[in-house]
C-alpha atoms as a PDB file:
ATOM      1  CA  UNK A   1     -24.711 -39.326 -95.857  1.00  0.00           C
ATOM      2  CA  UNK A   2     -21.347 -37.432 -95.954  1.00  0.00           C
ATOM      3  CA  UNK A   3     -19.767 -34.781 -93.262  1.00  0.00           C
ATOM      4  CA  UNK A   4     -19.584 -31.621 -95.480  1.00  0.00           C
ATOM      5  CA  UNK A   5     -19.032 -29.200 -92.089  1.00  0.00           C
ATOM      6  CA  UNK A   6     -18.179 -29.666 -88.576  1.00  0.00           C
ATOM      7  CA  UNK A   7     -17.167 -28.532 -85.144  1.00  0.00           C
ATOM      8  CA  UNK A   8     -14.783 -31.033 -83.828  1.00  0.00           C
ATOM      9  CA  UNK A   9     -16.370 -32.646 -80.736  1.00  0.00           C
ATOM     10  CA  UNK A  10     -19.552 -31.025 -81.261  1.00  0.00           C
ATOM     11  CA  UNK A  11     -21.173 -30.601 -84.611  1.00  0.00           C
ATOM     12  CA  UNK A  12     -21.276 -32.068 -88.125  1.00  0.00           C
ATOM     13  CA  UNK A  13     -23.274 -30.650 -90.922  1.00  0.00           C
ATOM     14  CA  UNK A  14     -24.253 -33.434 -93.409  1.00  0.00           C
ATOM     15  CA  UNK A  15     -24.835 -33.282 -97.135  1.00  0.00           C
ATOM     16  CA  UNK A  16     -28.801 -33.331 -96.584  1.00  0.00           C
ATOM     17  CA  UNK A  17     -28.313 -30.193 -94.651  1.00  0.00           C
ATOM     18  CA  UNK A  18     -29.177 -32.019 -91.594  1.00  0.00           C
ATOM     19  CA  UNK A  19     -27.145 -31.429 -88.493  1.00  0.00           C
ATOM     20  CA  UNK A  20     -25.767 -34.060 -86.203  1.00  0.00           C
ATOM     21  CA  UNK A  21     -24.467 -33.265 -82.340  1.00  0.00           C
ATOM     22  CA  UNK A  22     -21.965 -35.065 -80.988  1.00  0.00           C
ATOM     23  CA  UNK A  23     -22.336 -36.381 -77.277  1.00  0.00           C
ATOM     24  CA  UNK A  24     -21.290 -34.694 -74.631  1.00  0.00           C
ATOM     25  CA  UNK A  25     -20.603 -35.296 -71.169  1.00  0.00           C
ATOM     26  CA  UNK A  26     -23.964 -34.493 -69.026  1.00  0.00           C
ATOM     27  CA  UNK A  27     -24.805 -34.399 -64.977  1.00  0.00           C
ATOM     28  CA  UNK A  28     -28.406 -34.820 -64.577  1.00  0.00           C
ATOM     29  CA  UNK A  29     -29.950 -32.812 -61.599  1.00  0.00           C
ATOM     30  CA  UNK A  30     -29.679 -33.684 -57.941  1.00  0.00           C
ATOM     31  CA  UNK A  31     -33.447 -33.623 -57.481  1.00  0.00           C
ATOM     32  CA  UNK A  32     -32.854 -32.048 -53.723  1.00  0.00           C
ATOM     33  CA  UNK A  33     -30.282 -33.967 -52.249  1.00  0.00           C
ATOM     34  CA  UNK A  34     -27.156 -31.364 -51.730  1.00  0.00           C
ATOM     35  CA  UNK A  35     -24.361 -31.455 -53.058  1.00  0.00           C
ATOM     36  CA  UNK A  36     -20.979 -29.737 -52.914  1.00  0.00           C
ATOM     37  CA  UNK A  37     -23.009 -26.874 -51.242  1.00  0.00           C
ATOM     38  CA  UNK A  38     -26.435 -26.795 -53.296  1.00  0.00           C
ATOM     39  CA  UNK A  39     -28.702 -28.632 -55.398  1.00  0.00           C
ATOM     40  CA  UNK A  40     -30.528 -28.873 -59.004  1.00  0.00           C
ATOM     41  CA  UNK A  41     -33.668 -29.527 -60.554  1.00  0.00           C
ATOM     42  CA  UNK A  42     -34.965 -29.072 -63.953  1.00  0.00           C
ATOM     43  CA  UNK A  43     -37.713 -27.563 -64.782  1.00  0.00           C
ATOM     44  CA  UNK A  44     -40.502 -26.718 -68.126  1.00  0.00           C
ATOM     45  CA  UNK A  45     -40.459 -23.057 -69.145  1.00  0.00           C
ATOM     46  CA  UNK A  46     -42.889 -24.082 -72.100  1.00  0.00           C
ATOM     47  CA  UNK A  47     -43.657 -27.993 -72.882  1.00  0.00           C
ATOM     48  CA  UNK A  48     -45.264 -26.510 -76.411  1.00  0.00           C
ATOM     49  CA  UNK A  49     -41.951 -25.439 -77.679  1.00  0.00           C
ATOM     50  CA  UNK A  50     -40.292 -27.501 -75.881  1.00  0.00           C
ATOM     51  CA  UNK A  51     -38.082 -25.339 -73.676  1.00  0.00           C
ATOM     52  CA  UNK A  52     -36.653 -26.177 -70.225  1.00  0.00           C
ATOM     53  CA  UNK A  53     -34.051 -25.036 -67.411  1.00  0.00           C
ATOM     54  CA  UNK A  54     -32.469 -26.156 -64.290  1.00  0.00           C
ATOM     55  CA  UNK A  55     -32.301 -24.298 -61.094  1.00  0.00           C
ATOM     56  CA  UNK A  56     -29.128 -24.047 -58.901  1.00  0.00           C
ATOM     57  CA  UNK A  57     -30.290 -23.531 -55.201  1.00  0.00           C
ATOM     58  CA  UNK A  58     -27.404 -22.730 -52.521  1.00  0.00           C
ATOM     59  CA  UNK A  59     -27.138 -24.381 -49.423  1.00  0.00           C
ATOM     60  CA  UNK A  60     -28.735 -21.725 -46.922  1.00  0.00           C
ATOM     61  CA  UNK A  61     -28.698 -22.394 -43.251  1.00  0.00           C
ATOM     62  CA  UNK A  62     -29.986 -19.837 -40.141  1.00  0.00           C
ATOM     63  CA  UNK A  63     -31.228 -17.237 -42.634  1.00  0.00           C
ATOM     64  CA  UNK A  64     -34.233 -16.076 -44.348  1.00  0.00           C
ATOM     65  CA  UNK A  65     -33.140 -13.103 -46.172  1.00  0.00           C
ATOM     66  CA  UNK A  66     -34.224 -13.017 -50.190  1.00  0.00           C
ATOM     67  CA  UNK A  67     -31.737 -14.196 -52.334  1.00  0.00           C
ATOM     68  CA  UNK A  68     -30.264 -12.794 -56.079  1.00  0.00           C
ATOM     69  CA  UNK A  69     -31.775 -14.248 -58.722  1.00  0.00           C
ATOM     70  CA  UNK A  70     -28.918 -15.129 -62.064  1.00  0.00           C
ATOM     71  CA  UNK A  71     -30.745 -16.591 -65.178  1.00  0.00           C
ATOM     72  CA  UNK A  72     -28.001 -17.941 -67.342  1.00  0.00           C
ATOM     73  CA  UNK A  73     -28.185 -18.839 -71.232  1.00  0.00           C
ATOM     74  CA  UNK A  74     -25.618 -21.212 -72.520  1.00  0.00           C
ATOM     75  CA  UNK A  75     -23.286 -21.079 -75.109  1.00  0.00           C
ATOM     76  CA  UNK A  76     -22.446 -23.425 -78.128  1.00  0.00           C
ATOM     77  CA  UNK A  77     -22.741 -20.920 -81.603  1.00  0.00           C
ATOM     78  CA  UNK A  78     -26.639 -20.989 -81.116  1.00  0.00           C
ATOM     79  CA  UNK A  79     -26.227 -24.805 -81.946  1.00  0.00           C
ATOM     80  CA  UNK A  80     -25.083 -26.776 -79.424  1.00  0.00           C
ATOM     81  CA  UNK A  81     -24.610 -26.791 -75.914  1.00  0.00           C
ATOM     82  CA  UNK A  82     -27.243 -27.275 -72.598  1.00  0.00           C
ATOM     83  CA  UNK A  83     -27.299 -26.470 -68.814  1.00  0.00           C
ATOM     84  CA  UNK A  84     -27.178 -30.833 -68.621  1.00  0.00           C
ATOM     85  CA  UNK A  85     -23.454 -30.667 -70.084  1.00  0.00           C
ATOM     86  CA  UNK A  86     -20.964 -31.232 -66.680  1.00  0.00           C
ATOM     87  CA  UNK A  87     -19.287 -28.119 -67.000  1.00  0.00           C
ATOM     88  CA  UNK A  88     -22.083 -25.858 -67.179  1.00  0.00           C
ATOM     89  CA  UNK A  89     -23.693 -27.909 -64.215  1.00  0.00           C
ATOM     90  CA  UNK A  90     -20.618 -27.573 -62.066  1.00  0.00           C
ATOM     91  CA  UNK A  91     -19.803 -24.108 -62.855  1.00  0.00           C
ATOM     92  CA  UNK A  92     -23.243 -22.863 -62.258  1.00  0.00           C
ATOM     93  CA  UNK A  93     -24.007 -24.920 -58.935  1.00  0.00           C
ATOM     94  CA  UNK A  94     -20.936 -23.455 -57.730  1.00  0.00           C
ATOM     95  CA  UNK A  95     -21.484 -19.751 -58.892  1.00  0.00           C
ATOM     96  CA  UNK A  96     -24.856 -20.322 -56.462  1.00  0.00           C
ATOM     97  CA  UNK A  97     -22.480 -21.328 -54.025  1.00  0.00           C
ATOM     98  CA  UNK A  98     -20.265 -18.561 -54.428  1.00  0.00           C
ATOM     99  CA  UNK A  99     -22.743 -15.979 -54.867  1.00  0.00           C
ATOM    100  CA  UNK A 100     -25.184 -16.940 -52.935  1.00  0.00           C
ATOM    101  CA  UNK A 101     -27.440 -16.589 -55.377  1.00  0.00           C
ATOM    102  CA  UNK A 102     -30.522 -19.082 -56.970  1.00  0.00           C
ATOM    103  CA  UNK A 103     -29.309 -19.601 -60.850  1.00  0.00           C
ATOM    104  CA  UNK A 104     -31.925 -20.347 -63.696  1.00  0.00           C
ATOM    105  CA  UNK A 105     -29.935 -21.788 -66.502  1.00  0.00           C
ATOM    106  CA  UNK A 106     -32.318 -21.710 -69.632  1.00  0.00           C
ATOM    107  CA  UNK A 107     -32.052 -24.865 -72.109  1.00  0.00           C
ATOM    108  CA  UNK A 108     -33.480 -22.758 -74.804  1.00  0.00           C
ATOM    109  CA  UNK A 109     -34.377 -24.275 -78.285  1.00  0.00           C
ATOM    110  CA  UNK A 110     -31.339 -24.823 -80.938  1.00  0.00           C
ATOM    111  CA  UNK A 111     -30.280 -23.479 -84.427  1.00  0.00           C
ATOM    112  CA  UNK A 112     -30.631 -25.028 -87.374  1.00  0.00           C
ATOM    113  CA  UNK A 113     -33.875 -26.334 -86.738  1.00  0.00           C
ATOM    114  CA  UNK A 114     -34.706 -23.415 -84.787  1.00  0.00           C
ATOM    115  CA  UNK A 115     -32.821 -20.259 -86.739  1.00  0.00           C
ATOM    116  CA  UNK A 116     -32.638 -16.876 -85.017  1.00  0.00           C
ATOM    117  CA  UNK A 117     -34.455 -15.110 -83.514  1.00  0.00           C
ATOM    118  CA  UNK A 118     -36.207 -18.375 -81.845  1.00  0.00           C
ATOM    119  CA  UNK A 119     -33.232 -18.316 -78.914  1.00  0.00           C
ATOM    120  CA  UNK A 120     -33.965 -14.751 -77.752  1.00  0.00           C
ATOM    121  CA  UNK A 121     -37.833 -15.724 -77.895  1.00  0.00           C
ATOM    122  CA  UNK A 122     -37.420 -18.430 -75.564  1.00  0.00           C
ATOM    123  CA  UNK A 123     -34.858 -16.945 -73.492  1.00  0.00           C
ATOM    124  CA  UNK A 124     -37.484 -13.841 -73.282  1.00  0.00           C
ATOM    125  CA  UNK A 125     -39.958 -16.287 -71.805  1.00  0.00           C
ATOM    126  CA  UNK A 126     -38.241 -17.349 -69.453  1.00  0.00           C
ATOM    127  CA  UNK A 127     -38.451 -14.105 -67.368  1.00  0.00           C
ATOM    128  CA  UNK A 128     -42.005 -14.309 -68.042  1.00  0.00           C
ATOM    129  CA  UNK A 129     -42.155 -17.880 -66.735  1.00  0.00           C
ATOM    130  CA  UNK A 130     -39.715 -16.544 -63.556  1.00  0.00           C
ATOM    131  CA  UNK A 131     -42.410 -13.511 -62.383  1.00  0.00           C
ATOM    132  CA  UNK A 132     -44.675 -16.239 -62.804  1.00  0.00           C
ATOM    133  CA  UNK A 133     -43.730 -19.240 -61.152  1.00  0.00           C
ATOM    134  CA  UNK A 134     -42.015 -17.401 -58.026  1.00  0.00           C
ATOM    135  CA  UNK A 135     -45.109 -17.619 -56.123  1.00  0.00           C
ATOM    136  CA  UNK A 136     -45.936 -21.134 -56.713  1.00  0.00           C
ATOM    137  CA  UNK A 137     -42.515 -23.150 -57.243  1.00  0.00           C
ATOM    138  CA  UNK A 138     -41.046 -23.575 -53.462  1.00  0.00           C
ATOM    139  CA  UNK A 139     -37.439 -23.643 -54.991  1.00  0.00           C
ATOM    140  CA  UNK A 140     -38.147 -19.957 -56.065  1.00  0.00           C
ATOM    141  CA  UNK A 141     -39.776 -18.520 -53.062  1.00  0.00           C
ATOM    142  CA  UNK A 142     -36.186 -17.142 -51.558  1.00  0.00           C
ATOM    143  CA  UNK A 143     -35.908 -15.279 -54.846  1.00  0.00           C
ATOM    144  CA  UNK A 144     -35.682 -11.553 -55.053  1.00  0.00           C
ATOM    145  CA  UNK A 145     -37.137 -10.200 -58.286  1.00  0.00           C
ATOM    146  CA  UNK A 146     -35.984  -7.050 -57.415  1.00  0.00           C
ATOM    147  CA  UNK A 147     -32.418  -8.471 -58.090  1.00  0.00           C
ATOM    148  CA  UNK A 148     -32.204 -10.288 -61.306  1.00  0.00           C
ATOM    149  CA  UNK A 149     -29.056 -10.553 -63.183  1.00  0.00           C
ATOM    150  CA  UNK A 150     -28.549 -11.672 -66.654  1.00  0.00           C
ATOM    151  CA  UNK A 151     -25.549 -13.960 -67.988  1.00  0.00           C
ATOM    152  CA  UNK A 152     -24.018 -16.150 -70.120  1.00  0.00           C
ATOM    153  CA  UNK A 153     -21.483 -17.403 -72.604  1.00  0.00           C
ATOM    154  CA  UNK A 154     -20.180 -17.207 -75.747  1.00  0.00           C
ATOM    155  CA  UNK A 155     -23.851 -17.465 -77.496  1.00  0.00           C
ATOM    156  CA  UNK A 156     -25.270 -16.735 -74.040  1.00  0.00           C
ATOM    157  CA  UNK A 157     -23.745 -13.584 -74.011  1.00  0.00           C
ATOM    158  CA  UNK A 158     -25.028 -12.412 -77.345  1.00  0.00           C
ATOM    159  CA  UNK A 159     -28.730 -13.917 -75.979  1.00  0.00           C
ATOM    160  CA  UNK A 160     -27.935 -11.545 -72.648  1.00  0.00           C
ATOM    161  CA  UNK A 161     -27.143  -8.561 -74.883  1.00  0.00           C
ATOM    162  CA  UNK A 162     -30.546  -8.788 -77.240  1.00  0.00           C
ATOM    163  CA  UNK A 163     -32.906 -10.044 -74.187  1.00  0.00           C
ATOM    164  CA  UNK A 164     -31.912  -7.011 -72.350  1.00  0.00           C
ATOM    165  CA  UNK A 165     -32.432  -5.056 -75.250  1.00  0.00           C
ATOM    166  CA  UNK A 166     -36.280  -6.518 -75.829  1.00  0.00           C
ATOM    167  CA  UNK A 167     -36.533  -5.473 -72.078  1.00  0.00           C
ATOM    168  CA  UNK A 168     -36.181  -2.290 -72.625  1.00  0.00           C
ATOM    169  CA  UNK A 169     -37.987  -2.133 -75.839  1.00  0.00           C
ATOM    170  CA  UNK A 170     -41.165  -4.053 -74.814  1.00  0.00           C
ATOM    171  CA  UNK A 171     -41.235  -3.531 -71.034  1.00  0.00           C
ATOM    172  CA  UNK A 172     -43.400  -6.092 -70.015  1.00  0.00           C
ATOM    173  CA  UNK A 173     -41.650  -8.111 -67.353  1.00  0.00           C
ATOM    174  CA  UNK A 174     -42.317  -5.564 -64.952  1.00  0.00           C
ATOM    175  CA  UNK A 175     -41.770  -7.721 -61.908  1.00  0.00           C
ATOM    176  CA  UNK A 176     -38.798  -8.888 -62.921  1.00  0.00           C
ATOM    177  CA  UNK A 177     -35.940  -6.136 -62.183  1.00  0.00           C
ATOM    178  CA  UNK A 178     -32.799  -6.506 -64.126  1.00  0.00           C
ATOM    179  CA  UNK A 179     -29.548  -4.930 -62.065  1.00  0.00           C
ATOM    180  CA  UNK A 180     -26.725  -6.162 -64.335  1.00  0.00           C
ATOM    181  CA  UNK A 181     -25.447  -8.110 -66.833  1.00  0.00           C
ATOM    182  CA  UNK A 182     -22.965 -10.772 -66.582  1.00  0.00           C
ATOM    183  CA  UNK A 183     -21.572 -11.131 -70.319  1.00  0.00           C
ATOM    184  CA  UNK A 184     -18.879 -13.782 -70.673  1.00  0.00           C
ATOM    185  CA  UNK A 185     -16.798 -14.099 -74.091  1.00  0.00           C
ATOM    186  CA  UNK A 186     -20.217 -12.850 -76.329  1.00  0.00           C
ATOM    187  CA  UNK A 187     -20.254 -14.225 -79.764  1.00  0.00           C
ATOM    188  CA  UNK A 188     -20.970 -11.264 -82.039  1.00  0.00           C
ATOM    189  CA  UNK A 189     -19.717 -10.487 -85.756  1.00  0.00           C
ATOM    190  CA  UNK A 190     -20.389  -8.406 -89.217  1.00  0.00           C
ATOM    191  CA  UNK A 191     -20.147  -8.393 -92.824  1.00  0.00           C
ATOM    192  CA  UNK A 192     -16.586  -6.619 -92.072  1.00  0.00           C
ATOM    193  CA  UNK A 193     -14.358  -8.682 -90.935  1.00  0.00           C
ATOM    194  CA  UNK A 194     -11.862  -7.609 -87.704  1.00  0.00           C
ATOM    195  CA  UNK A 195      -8.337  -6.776 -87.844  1.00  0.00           C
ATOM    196  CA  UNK A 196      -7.577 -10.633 -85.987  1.00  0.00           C
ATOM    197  CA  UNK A 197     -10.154 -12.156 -88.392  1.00  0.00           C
ATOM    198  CA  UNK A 198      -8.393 -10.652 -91.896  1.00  0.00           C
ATOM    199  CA  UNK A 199      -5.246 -12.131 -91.004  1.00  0.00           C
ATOM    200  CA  UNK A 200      -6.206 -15.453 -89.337  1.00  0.00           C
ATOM    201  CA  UNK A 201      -3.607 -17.156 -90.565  1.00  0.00           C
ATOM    202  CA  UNK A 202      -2.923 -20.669 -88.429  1.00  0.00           C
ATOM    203  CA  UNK A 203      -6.433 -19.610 -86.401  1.00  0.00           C
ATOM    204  CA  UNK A 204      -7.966 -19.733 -89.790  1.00  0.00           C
ATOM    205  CA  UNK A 205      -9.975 -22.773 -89.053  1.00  0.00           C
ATOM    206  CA  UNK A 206     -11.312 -21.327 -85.657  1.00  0.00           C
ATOM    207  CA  UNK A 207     -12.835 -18.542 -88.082  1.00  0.00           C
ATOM    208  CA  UNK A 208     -14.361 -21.548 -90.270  1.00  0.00           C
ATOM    209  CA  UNK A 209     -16.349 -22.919 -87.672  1.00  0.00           C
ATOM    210  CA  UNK A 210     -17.480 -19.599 -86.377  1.00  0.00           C
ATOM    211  CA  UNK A 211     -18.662 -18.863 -89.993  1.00  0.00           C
ATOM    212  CA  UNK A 212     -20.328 -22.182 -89.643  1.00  0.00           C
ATOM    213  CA  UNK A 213     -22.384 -21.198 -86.020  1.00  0.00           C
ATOM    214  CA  UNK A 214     -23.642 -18.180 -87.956  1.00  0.00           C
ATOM    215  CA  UNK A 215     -24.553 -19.628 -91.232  1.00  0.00           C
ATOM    216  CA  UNK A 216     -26.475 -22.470 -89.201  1.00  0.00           C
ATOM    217  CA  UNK A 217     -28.469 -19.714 -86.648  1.00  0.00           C
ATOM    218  CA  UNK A 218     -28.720 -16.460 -89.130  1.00  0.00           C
ATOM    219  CA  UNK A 219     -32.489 -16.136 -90.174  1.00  0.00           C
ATOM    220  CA  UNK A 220     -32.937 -17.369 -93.892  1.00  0.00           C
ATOM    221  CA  UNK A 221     -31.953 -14.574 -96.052  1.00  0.00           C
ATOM    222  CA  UNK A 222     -29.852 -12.630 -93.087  1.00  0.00           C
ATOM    223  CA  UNK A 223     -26.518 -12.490 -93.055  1.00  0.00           C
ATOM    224  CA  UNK A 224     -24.101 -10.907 -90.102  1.00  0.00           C
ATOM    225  CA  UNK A 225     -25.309  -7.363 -89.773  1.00  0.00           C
ATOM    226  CA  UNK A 226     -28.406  -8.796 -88.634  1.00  0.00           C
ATOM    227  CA  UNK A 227     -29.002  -6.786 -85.627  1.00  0.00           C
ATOM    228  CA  UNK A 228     -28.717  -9.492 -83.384  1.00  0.00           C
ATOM    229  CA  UNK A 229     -25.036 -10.528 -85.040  1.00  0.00           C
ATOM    230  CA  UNK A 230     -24.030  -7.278 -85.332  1.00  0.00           C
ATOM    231  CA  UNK A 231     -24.785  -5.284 -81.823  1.00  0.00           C
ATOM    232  CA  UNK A 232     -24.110  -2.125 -83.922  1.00  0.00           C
ATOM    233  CA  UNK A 233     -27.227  -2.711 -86.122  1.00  0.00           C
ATOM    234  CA  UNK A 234     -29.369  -2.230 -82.701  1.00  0.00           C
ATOM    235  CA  UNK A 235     -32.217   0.668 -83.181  1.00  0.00           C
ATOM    236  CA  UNK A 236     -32.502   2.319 -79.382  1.00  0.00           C
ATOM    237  CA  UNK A 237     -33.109   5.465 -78.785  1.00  0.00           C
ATOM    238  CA  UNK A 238     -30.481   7.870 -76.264  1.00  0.00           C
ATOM    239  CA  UNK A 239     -33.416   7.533 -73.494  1.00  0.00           C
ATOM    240  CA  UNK A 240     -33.588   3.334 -74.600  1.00  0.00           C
ATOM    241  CA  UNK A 241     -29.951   3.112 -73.949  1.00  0.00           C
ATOM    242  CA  UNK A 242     -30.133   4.977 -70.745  1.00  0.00           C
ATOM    243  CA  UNK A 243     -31.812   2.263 -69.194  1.00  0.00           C
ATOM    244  CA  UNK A 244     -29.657  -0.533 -71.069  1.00  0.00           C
ATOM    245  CA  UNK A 245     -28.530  -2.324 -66.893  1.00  0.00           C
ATOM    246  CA  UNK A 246     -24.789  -1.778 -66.248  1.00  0.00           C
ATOM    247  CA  UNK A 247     -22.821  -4.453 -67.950  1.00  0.00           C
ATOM    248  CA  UNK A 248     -19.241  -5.908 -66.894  1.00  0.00           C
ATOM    249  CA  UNK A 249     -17.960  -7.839 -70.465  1.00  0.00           C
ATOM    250  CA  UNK A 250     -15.319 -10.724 -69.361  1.00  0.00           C
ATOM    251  CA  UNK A 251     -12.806 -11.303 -72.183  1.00  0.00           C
ATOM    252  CA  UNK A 252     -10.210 -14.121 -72.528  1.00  0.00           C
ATOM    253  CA  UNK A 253      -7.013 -13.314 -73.640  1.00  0.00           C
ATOM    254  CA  UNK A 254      -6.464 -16.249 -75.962  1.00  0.00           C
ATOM    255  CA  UNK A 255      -9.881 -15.841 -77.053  1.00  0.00           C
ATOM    256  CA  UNK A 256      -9.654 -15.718 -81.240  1.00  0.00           C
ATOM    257  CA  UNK A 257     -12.563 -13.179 -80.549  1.00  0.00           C
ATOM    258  CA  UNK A 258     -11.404 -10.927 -77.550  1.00  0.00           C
ATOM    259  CA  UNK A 259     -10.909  -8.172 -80.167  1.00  0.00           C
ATOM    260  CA  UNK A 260     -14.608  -8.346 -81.485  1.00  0.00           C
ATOM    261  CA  UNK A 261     -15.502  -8.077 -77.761  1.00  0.00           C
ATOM    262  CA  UNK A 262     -13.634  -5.378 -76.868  1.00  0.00           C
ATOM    263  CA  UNK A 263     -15.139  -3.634 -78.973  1.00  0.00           C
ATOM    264  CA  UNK A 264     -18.648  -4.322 -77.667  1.00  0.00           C
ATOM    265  CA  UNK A 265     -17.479  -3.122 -74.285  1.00  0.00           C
ATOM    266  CA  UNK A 266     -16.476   0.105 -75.999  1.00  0.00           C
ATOM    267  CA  UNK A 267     -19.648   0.785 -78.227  1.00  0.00           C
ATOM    268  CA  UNK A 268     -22.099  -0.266 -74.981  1.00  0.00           C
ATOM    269  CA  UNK A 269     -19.481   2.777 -73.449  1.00  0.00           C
ATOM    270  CA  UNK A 270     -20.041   5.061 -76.246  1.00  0.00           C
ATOM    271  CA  UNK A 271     -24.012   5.012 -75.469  1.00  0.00           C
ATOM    272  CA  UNK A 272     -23.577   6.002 -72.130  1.00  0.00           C
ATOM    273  CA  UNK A 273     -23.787   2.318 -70.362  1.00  0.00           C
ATOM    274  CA  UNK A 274     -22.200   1.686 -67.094  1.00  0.00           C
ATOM    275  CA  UNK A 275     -19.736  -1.009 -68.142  1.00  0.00           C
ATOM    276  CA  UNK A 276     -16.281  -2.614 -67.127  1.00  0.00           C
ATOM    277  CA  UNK A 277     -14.294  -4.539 -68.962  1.00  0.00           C
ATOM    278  CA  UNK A 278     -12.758  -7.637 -67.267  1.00  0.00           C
ATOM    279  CA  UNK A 279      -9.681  -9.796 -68.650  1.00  0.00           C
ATOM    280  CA  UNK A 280      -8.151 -13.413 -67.832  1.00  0.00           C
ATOM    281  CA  UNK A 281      -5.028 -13.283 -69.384  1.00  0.00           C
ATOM    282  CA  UNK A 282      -3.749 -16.534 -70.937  1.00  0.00           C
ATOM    283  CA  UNK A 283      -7.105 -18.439 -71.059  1.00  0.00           C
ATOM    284  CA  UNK A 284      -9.216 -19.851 -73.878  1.00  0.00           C
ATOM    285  CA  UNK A 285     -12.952 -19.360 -74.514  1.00  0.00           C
ATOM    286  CA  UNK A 286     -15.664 -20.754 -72.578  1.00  0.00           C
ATOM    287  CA  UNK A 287     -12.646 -21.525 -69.880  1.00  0.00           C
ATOM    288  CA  UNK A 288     -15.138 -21.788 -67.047  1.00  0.00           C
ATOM    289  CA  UNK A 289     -16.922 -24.063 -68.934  1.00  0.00           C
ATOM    290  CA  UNK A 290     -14.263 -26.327 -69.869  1.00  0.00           C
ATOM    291  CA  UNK A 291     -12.167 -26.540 -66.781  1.00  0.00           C
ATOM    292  CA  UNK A 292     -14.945 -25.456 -64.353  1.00  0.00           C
ATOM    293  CA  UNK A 293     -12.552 -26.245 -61.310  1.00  0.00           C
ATOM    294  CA  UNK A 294      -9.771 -24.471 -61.963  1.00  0.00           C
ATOM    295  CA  UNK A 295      -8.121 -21.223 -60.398  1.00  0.00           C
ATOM    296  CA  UNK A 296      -8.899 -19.428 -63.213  1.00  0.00           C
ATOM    297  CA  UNK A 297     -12.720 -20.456 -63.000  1.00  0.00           C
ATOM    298  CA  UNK A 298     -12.620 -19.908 -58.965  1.00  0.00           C
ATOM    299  CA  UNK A 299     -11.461 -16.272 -59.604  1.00  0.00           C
ATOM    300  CA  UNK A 300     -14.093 -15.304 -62.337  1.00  0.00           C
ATOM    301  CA  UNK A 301     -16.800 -16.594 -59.836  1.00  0.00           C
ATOM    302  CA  UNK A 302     -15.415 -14.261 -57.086  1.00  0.00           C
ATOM    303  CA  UNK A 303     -15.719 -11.593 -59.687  1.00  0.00           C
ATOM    304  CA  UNK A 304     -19.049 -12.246 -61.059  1.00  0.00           C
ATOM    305  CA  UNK A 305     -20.243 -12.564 -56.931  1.00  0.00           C
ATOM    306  CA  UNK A 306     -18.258  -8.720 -55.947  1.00  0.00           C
ATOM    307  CA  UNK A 307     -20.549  -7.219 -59.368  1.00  0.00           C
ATOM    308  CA  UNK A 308     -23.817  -9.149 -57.997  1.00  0.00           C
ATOM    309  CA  UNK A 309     -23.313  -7.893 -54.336  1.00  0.00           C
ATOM    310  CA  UNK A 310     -22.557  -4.447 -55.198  1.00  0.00           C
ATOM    311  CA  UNK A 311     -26.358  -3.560 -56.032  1.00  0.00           C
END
């Protein structure tokens, strides 16, 4: 079997069409001993599909207040990635930390075996499992429902972006109240290519493997101005989009797809959304992820706490 694709480090498309992930560094879940200032456990959304996530619990001492509740999808093109790999795990238990907030981080079911739009199904459900569960799992009984944030990555974001939409559209997670989004480096694209994208040039293999995530996770027969690629393609309504949550879009500014981004910021803007647009200037994609501990990582925690806390 030969490599005819692949993500260095993560993916490899074979001649059979099969697609093999590459190891990655995992932390499995503290199972309630603390540490660094909270702990983890994993948990089954839906043991039929299979899907699964961990929760992030903070640390709290001398106080019984509710706390915020962030459910977090992962990124990795739709096709790799999990809430196991270290740097999610360490980023996450310390936005908990920082936030003081209990995190969900979905481990939602993966493209190409599962194509589009199986990630925003699961990802759906989870919310469903959350209003659920709160009353019955003891890790969940300091959550406040009335405080739910969405975020995510990369893929994550896009999944934040089209589950909030489906909220809106179906509203039947009525117990579950979303405040704001969290939407960190969202992977989005089109038939027409960006300004960036048309002249590539040495970043021309970046755009490769980005062609790759979407030809893996695009339903059969789609291509990118499938609504949930192309965020322009979305059919709301002007009273739908008033009650899109407010949004704050963090951008990297090495990111090969800060322009593409941008411009989400600005056409969630155009419909009337409460947005901001937030920058880290000289770092990569999925940063946080990456180098989880760094200054850079400390200060977009800080951030992402000042939008949670200002509901």
């Amino acid at each position: 079997m030969s490599v005819v694709a692949e993500i260095p480090g993560y993916l490899q498309l074979l001649s059979d069409g099969s697609v093999k992930r590459l190891q990655q560094q995992t932390s499995p879940a503290s199972n309630g001993s603390s540490s660094n200032g909270y702990k983890s456990k994993d948990v089954i959304i839906n043991s039929t599909k299979p899907t699964s996530a961990r929760i992030f619990l903070p640390d709290i001492l001398g106080s019984s207040s509710l706390l915020p509740v962030i459910v977090y999808f992962h990124g990795g093109g739709f096709c790799v990635g999990s809430t196991t790999w270290l740097g999610y795990h360490t980023f996450l238990g310390d936005l908990a930390v920082a936030s003081q907030s209990i995190v969900l981080s979905v481990d939602y079911r993966l493209a190409p075996e599962n194509r589009l739009p199986i990630a925003y199904d699961d990802c759906y459900s989870s919310l469903e499992w959350l209003s659920r569960q709160v009353s019955s799992e003891p890790w969940l009984e300091r959550a406040d429902l009335s405080r739910v944030f969405l975020s995510g990555d990369s893929a994550g974001g896009n999944i934040v972006h089209n589950v909030a939409l489906r909220t809106i559209q179906e509203q039947s997670c009525d117990q579950v109240k979303i405040k704001g989004l969290l939407i960190i480096h969202p992977f989005f694209g089109s038939e027409e290519r960006t300004e960036k994208e048309r002249a590539s040039g040495g970043e021309a293999e970046v755009l490769t493997w980005l062609d790759l995530f979407w030809k893996l996770s695009l339903p059969e027969g789609s291509n990118c101005d499938y609504s949930g690629c192309n965020f322009a393609m979305a059919e709301l309504s002007r009273a739908e989009w008033s009650r899109f949550p407010p949004a704050v879009v963090y951008v990297a500014g090495l990111d090969f797809s800060k322009e593409r981004q941008v411009t989400y910021a600005a056409f969630l803007e155009k419909k009337g959304v409460e947005v901001k647009l937030v920058e880290s200037e000289g770092e990569i994609h999925a940063y946080h992820m990456l180098h989880p501990e760094s200054e850079a990582t400390r200060l977009l925690q800080k951030q992402m706490s000042e939008f949670i806390h200002s509901f």
